[in-house]
Protein backbone atom coordinates (compact mmCIF):
# COMPACT_ATOMS: atom_id res chain seq x y z
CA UNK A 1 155.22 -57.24 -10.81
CA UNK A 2 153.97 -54.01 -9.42
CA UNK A 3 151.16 -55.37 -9.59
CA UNK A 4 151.47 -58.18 -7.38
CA UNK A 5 153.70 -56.04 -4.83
CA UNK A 6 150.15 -53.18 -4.08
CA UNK A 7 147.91 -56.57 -3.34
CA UNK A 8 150.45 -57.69 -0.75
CA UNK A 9 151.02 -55.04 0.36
CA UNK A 10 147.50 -53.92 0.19
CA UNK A 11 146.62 -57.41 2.48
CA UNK A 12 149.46 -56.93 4.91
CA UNK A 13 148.36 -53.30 5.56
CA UNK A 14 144.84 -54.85 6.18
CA UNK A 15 145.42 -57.17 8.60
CA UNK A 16 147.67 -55.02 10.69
CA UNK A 17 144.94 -52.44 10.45
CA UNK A 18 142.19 -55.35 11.68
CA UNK A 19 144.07 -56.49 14.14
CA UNK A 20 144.66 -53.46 15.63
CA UNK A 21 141.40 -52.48 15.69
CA UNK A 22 140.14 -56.25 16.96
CA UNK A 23 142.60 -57.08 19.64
CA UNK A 24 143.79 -60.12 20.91
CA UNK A 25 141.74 -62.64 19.39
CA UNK A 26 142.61 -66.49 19.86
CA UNK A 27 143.61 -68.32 16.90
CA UNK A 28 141.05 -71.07 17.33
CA UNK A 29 138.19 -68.63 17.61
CA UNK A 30 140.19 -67.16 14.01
CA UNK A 31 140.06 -70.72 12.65
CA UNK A 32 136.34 -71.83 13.50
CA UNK A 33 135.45 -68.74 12.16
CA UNK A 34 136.94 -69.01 9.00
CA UNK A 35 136.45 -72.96 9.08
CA UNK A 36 132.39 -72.07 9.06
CA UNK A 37 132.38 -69.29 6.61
CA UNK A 38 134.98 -70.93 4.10
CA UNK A 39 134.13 -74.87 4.51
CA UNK A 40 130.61 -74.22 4.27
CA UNK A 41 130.87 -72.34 1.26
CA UNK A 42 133.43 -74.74 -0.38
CA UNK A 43 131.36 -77.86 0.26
CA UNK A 44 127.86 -76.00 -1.45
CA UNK A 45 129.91 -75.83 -4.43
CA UNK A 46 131.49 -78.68 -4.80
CA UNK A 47 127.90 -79.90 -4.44
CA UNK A 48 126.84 -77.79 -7.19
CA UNK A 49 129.94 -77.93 -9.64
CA UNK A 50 131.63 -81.27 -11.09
CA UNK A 51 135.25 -82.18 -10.27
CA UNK A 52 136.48 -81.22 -14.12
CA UNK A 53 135.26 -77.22 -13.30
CA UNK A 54 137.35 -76.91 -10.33
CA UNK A 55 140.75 -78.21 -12.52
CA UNK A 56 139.90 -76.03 -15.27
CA UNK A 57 139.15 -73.27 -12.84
CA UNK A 58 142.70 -74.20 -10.96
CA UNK A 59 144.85 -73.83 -14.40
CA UNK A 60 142.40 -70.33 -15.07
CA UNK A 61 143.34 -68.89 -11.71
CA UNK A 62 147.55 -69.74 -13.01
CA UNK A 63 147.45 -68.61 -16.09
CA UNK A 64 145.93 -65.63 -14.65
CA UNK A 65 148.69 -64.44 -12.58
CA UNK A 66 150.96 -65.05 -15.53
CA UNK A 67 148.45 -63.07 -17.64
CA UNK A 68 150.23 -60.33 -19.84
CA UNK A 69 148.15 -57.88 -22.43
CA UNK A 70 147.46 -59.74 -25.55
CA UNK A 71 149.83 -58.35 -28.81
CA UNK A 72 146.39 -57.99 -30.81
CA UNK A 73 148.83 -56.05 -33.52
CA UNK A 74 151.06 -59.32 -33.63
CA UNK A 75 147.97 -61.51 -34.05
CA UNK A 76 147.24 -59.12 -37.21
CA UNK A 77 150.61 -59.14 -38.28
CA UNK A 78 150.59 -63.13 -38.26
CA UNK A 79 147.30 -63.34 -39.41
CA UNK A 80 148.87 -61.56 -42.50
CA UNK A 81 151.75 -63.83 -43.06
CA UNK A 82 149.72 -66.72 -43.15
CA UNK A 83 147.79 -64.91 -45.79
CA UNK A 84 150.42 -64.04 -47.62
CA UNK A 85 152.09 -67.83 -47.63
CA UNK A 86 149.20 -68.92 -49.25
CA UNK A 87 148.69 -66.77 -51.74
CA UNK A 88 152.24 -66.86 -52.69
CA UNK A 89 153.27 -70.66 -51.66
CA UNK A 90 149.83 -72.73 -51.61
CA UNK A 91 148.51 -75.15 -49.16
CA UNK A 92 151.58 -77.07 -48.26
CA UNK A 93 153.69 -74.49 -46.86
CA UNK A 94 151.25 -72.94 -45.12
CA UNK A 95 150.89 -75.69 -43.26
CA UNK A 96 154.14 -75.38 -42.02
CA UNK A 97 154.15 -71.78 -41.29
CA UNK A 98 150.58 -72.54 -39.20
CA UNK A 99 152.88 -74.87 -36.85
CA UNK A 100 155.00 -71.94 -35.48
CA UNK A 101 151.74 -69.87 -34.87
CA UNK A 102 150.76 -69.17 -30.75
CA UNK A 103 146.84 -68.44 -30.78
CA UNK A 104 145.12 -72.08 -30.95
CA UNK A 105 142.54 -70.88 -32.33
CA UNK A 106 144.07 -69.53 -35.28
CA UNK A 107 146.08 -73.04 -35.73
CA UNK A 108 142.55 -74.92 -35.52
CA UNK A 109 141.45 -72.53 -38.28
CA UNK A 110 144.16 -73.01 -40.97
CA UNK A 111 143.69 -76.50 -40.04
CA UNK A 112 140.37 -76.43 -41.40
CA UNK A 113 141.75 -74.46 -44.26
CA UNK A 114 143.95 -76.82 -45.36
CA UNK A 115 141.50 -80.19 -44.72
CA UNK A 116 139.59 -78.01 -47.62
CA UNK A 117 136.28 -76.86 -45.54
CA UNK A 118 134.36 -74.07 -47.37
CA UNK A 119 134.15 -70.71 -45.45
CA UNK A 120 130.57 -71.55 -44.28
CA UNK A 121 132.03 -74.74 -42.80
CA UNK A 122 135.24 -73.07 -41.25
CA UNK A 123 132.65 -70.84 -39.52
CA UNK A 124 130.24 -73.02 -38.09
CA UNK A 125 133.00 -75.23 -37.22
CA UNK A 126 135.22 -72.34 -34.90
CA UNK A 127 131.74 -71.15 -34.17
CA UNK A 128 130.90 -74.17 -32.27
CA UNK A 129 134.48 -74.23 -30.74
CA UNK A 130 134.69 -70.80 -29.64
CA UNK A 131 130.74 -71.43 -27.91
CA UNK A 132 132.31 -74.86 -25.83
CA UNK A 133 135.34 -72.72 -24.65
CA UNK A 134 133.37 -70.24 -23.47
CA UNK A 135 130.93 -72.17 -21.73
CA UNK A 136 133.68 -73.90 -19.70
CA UNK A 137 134.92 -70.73 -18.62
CA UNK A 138 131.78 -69.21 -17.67
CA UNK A 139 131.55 -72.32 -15.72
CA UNK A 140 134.66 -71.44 -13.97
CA UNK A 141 133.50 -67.97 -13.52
CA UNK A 142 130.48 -69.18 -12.07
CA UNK A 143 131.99 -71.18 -9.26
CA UNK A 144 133.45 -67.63 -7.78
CA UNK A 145 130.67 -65.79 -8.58
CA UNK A 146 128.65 -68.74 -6.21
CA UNK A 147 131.42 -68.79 -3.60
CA UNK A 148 131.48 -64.61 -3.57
CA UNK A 149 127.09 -65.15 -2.58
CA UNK A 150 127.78 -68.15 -0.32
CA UNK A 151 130.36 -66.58 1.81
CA UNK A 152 128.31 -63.83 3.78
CA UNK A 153 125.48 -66.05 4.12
CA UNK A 154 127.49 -68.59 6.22
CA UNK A 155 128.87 -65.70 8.02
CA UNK A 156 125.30 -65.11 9.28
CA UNK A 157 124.87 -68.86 9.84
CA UNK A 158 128.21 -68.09 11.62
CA UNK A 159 126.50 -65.04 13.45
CA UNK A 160 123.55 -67.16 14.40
CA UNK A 161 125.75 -69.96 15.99
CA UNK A 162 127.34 -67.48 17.71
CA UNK A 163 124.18 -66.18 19.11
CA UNK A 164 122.93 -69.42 20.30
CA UNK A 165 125.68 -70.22 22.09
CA UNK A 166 125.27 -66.69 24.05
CA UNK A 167 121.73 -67.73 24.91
CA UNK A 168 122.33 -71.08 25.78
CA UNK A 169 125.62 -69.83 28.62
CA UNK A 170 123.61 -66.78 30.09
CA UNK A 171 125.32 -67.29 33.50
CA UNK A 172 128.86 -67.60 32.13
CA UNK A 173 130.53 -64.45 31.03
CA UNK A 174 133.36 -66.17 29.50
CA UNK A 175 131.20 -68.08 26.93
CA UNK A 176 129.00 -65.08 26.30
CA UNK A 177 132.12 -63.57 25.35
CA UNK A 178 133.52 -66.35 23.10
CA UNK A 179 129.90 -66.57 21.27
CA UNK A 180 129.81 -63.03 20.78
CA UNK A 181 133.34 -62.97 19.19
CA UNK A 182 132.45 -65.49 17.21
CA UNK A 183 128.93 -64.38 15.63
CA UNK A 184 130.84 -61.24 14.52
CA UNK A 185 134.00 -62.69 13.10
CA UNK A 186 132.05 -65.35 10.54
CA UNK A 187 130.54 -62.16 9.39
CA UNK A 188 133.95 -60.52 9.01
CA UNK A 189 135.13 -63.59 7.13
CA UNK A 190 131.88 -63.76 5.03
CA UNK A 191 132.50 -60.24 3.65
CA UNK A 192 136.23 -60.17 3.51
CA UNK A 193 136.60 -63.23 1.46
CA UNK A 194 133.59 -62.40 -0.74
CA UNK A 195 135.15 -58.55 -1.47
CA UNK A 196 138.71 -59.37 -1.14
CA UNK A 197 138.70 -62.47 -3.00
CA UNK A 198 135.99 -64.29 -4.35
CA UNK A 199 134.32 -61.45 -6.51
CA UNK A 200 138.27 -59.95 -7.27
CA UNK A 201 139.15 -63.02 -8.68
CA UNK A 202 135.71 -63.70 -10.93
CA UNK A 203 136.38 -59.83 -12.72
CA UNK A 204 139.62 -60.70 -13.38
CA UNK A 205 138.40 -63.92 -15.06
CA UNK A 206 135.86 -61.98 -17.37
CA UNK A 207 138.31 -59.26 -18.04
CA UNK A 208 140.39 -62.31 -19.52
CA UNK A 209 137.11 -64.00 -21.14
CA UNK A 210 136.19 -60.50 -22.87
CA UNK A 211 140.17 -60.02 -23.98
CA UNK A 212 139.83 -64.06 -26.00
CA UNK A 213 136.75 -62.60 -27.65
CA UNK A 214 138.28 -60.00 -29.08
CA UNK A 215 141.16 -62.35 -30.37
CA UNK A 216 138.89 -64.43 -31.00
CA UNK A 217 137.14 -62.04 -33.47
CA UNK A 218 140.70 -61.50 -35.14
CA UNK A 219 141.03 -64.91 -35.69
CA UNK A 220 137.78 -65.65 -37.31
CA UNK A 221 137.80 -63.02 -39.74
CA UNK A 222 141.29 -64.12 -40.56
CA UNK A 223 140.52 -67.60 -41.12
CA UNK A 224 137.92 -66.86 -43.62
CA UNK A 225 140.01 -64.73 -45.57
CA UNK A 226 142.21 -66.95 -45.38
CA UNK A 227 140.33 -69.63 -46.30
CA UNK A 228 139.61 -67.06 -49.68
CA UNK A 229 142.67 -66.32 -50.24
CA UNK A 230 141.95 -62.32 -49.84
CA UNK A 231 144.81 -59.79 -50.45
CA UNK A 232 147.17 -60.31 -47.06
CA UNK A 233 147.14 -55.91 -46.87
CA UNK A 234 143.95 -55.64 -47.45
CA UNK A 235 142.60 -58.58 -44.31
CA UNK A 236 145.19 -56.59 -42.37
CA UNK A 237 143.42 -53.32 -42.78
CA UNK A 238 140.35 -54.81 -41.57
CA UNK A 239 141.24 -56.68 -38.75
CA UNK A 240 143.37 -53.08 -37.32
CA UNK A 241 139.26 -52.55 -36.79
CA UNK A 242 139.52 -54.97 -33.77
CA UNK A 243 142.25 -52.50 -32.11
CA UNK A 244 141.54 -49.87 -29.95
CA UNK A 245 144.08 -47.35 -31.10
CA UNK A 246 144.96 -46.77 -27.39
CA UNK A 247 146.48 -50.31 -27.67
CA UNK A 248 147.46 -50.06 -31.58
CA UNK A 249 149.34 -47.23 -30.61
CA UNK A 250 151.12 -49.29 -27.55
CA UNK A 251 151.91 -53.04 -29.20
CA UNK A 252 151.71 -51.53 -32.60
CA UNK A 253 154.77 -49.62 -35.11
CA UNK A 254 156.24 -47.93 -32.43
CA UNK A 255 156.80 -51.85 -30.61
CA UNK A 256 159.77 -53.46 -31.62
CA UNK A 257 158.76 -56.71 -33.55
CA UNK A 258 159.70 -60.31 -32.59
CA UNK A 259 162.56 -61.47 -34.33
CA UNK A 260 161.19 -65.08 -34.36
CA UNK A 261 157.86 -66.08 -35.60
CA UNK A 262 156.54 -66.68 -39.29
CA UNK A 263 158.86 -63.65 -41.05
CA UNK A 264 162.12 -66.22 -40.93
CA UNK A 265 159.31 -68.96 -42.95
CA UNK A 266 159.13 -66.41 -45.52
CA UNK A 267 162.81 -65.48 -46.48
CA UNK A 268 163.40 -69.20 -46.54
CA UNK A 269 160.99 -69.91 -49.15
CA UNK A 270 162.26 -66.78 -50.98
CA UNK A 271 165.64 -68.54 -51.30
CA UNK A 272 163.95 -72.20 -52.32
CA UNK A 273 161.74 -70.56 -55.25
């Protein structure tokens, strides 16, 4: 939340601080500015980029601003119950105790487990997964990444419009002011939406992208011991190896745990046996 309040306010600040410094400018010479620099940009990609890219890049950009820090120490501490129901329970229960779990990938896995797949299998298998998920986000990276290059080079295409239209009304004041105005405004836009936006937007993408490979890493190295049936202490040792203990220390002992989740799964089977 606080967040999002410093980039509005941030933006507001900015263009009351642009303004003031630009004037009175007219807001069609604002809108075929931004029309060149933004529409030419948006139609190079969609050029370059299929229709699927842009949805998955849509539903990125939401779950983005709904993005909280992942509970790596709650991934651990399911990864461990999951463990422990099949070591204590077998296959079948764990099955059900899989169902309540939140990472996907760590669903898929026991899955896999459970269909009987060897470790070398389960692997390969997440392996390949984990490789197709990633390449449709880089994908989705890529599209900013294109539109943060693309957007000051139509502001010079802007700048050069601009510039022609001052050469071509020599005699007329007026329109050597209107082409002047806008040959520097496309480059304003070009930069602005490039720094402000387009480049913004594609770190906080790969911050999220380097945050599932981490879990990611959890998750694979649970799976297999998993898939082993490993001592549940001894896999959660290990995977406390994936946590920073800057973040161990924050969503770790000192974090009140869940009350839902898989610890309910276990009492109830306590009471069955």
């Amino acid at each position: 939340m606080i967040q999002k309040f410093v980039i509005l306010l941030g933006m507001l600040v900015f263009i009351l601080f642009s303004r003031s410094i630009a004037g009175e400018i007219s807001l069609a010479m604002n809108f075929q500015s931004g029309a060149i620099v933004l529409g030419g940009a948006l139609i190079s990609v969609f050029l370059s980029f299929p229709l699927k890219t842009f949805r998955g890049l849509w539903r990125s950009l939401r779950a983005a601003s709904r993005h909280q820090e992942p509970d790596l120490a709650d991934l651990v501490r399911q990864a461990k119950t999951l463990a422990r129901v099949r070591r204590l329970y077998g296959p079948r229960e764990l099955g059900s105790a899989a169902a309540r779990v939140d990472n996907p990938f760590l669903r898929k896995g026991i899955e896999l487990v459970l269909d009987d797949y060897d470790r070398f299998e389960i692997h390969a298998i997440m392996e390949k997964e984990y490789e197709l998920y990633l390449s449709r986000k880089e994908a989705e990276i890529g599209i900013l990444n294109t539109l943060s290059r693309l957007a000051p080079a139509f502001g010079f295409v802007g700048t050069i419009i601009g510039l022609i239209s001052v050469l071509s009304h020599m005699g007329d004041p007026a329109e050597i002011g209107h082409g002047m105005a806008l040959a520097l405004l496309t480059t304003f836009y070009g930069l602005v939406l490039s720094n402000l936006v387009f480049q913004p937007l594609s770190r906080k993408l790969t911050e999220h992208l380097r945050d599932d490979a981490v879990q990611h890493s959890i998750v694979m190295e649970a799976v297999l011991d998993i898939a082993d049936a490993k001592n549940p202490l001894a896999m959660s040792h290990r995977l406390h190896s994936y946590i920073r203990l800057g973040e161990e220390e924050e969503a770790g002992v000192a974090a009140p745990r869940r009350t839902g989740g898989l610890k309910p799964i276990l009492r109830r089977m306590a009471v069955k046996r």
